[in-house]
Every structure is written in structure tokens, then in C-alpha cells.
C-alpha atoms as a PDB file:
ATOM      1  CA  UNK A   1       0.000   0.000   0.000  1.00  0.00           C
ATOM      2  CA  UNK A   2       2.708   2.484   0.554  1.00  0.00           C
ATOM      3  CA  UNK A   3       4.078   1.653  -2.580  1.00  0.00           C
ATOM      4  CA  UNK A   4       1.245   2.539  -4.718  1.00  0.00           C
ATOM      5  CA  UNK A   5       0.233   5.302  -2.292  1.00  0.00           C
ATOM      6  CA  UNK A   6       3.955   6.882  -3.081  1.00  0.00           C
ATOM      7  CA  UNK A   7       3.574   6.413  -7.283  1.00  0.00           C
ATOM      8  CA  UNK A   8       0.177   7.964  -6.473  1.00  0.00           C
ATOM      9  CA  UNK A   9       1.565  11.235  -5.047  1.00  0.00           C
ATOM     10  CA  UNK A  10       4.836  11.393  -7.647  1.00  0.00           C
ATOM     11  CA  UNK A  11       2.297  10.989 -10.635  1.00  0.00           C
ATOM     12  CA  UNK A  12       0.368  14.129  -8.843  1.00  0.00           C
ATOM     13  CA  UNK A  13       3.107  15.981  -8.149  1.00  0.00           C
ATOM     14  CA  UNK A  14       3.762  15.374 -11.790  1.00  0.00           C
ATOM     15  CA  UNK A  15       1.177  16.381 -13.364  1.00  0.00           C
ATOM     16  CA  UNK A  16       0.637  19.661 -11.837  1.00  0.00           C
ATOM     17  CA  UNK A  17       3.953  20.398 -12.645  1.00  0.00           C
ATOM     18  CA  UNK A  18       2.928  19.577 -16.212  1.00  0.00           C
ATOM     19  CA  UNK A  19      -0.061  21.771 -15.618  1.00  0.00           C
ATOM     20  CA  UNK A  20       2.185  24.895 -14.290  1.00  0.00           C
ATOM     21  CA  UNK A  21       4.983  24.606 -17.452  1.00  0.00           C
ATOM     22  CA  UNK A  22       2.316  24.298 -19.805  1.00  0.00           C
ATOM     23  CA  UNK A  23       0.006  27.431 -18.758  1.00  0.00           C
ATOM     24  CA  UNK A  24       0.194  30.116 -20.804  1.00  0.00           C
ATOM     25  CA  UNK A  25       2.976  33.284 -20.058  1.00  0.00           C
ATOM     26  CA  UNK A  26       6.261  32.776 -18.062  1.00  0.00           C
ATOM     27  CA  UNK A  27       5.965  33.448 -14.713  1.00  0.00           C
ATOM     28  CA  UNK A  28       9.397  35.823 -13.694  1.00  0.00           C
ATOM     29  CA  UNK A  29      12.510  34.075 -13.993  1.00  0.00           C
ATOM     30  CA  UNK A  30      11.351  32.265 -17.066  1.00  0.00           C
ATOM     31  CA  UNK A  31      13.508  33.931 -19.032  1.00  0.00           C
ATOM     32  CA  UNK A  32      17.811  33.579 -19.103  1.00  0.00           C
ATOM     33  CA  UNK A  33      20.660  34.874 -20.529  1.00  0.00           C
ATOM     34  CA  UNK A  34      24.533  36.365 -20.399  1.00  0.00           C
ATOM     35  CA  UNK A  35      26.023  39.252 -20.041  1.00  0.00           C
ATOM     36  CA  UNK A  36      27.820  40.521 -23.575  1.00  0.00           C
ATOM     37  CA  UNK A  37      28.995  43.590 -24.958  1.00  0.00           C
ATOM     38  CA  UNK A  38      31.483  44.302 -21.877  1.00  0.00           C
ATOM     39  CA  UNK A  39      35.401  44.131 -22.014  1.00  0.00           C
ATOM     40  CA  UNK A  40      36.741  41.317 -20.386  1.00  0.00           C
ATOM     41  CA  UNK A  41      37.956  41.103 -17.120  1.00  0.00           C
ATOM     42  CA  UNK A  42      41.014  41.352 -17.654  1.00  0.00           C
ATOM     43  CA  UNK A  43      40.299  45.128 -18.549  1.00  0.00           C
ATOM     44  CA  UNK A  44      38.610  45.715 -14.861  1.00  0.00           C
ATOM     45  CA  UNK A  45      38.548  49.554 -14.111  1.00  0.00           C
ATOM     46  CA  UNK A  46      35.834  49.845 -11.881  1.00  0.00           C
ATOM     47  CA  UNK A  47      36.844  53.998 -11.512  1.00  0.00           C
ATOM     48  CA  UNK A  48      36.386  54.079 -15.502  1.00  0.00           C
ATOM     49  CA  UNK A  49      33.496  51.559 -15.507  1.00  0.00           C
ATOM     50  CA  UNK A  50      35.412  49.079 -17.471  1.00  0.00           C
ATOM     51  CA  UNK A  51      35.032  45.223 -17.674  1.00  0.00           C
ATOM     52  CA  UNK A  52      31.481  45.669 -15.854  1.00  0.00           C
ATOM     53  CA  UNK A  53      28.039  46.040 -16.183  1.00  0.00           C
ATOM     54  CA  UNK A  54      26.571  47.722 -13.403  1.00  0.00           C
ATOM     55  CA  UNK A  55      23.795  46.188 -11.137  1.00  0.00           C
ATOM     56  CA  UNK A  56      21.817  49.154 -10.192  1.00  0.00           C
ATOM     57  CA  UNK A  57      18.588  49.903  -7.319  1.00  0.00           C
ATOM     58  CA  UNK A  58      16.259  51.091 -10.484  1.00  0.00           C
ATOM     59  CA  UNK A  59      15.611  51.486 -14.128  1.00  0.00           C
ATOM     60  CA  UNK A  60      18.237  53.970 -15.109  1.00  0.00           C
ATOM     61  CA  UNK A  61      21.855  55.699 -14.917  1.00  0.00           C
ATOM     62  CA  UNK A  62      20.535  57.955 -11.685  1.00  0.00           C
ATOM     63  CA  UNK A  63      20.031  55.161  -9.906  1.00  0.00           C
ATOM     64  CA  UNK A  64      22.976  54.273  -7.579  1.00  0.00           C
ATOM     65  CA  UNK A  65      25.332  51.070  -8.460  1.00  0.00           C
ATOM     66  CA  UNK A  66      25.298  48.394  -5.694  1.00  0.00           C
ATOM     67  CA  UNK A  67      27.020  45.245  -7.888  1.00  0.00           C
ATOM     68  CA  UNK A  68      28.566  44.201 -10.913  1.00  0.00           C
ATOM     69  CA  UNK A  69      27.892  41.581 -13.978  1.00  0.00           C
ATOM     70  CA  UNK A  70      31.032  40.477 -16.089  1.00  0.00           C
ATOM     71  CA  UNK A  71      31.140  39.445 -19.780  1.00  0.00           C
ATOM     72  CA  UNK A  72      29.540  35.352 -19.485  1.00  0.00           C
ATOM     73  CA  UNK A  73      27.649  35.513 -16.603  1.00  0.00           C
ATOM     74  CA  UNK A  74      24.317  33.643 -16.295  1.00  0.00           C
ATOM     75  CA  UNK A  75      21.571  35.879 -15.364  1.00  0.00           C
ATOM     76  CA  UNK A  76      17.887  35.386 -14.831  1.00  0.00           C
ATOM     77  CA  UNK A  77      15.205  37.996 -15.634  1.00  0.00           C
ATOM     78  CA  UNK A  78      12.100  38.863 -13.323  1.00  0.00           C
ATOM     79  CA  UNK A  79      11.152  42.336 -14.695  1.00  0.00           C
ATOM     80  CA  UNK A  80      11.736  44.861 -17.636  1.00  0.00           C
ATOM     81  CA  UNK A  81      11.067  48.622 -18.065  1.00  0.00           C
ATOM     82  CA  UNK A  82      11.795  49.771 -21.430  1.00  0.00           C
ATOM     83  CA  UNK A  83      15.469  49.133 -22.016  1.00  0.00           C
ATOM     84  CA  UNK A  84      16.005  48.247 -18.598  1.00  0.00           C
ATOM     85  CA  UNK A  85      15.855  44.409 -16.876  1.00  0.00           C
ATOM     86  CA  UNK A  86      15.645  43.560 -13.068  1.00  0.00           C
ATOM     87  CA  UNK A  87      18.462  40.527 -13.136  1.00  0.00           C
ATOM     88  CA  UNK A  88      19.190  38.070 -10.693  1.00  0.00           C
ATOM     89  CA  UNK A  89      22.979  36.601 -10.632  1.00  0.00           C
ATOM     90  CA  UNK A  90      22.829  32.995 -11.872  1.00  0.00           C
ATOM     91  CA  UNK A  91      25.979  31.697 -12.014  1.00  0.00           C
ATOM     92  CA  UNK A  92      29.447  33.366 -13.217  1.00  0.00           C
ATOM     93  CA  UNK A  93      32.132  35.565 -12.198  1.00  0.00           C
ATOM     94  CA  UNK A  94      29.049  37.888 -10.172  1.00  0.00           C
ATOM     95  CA  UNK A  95      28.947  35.231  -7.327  1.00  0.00           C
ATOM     96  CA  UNK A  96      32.584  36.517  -6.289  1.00  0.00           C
ATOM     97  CA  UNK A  97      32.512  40.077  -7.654  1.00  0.00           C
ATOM     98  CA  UNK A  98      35.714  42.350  -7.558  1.00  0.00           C
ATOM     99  CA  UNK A  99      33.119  45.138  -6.167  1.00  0.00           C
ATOM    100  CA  UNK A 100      29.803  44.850  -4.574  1.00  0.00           C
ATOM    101  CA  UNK A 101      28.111  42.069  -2.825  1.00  0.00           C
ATOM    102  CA  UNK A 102      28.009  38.816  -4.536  1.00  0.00           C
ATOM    103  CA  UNK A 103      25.271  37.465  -6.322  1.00  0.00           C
ATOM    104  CA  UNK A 104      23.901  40.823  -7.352  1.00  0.00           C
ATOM    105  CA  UNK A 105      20.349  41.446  -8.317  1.00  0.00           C
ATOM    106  CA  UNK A 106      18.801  44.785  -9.456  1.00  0.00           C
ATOM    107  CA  UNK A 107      18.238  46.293 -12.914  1.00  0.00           C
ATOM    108  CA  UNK A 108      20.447  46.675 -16.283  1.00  0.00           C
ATOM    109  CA  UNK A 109      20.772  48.084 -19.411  1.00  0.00           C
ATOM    110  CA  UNK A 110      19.127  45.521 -21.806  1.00  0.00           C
ATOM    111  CA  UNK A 111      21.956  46.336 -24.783  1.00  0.00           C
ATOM    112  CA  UNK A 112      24.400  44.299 -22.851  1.00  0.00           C
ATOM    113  CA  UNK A 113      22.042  40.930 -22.228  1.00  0.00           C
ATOM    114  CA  UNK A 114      21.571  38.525 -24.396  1.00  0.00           C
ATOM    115  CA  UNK A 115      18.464  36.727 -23.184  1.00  0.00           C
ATOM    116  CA  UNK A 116      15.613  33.860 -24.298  1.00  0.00           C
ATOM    117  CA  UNK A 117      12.794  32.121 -23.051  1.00  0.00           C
ATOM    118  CA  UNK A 118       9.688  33.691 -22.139  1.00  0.00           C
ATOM    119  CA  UNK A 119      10.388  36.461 -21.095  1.00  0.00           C
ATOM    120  CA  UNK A 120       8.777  39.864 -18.849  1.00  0.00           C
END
């Protein structure tokens, strides 16, 4: 009886899981991509703004910087406004930044993302 009682609740758990990939728009963080368009680290100059992107508290330049994205990291997307994206730090060189705290989130200039799925 537990057996059948255990293939019972993975089949449900299954399905609905099924149910939730299959329904309609992507819910936030649906949607993943890289960083590109910055110089490489080796060209770091945070004082110049070089070999970064900046992770910044809103949707714009006036906005203060709190972290950094390098060239190949792995970001996922949860919001957009305009040319702007609120990112989350996937994987990469952000989970150890040379400034800032790691594992950044906060919003970015879309021209330097390269992103896919369904996205905000």
C-alpha cells in the first residue's frame, strides 16, 4: 500500500507540474541569458566603468550602483522597463565580484544581455 500510495503522489506531483509549465505566459525568472557587450575582465577599471556592467537599485543611470555583472555571466530575468531588466545573478564571475556584494540582483541596461525564453 505504501508503494502505490507513493507512485500515487509522484504521478500528482507530476502532473501539476505539467499543468504549471504548460500554462500560458512565463511566470518571472522564465527567461535567461549572459552578459555581452562588456570588455573582459582582464580590462577591470571599476573607476572608468570598465570590464562591468553595473547592477543598479532602479531602471536607469541615476540610480545608484550596488554590484557588478562580467562578460559570461548567467543571469535570470524577473522584470523589464523599457530598455532596462531587473536581473538576478545565476551563475558566473558575479557570485565573487571584484566590487559589490556577490550574487547581485537589481536592474540593467538591456543592450548588454543577451536573453531567451519567455520572457517579462
Amino acid at each position: 500500500m505504501a508503494i502505490s500510495k507513493r507512485f500515487f503522489l509522484h504521478g500528482a506531483l507530476a502532473a501539476g507540474l505539467a499543468l504549471v509549465a504548460g500554462a500560458g505566459p512565463g511566470v518571472a525568472g522564465d527567461c535567461t541569458g549572459y552578459v555581452v557587450g562588456v570588455r573582459p575582465i582582464t580590462q577591470y577599471n571599476h573607476a572608468t566603468g570598465a570590464g562591468f556592467l553595473a547592477v543598479r537599485s532602479g531602471p536607469g543611470t541615476n540610480y545608484a550602483q550596488h554590484g557588478e555583472l562580467y562578460l559570461g555571466d548567467e543571469i535570470s530575468v524577473w522584470e523589464r522597463q523599457g530598455s532596462w531588466y531587473y536581473v538576478y545573478c545565476m551563475s558566473g564571475r558575479c557570485e565573487t565580484p571584484l566590487w559589490g556584494q556577490p550574487s547581485p540582483q537589481g536592474w540593467v541596461y538591456g543592450k548588454y544581455l543577451s536573453i531567451g525564453g519567455v520572457c517579462p
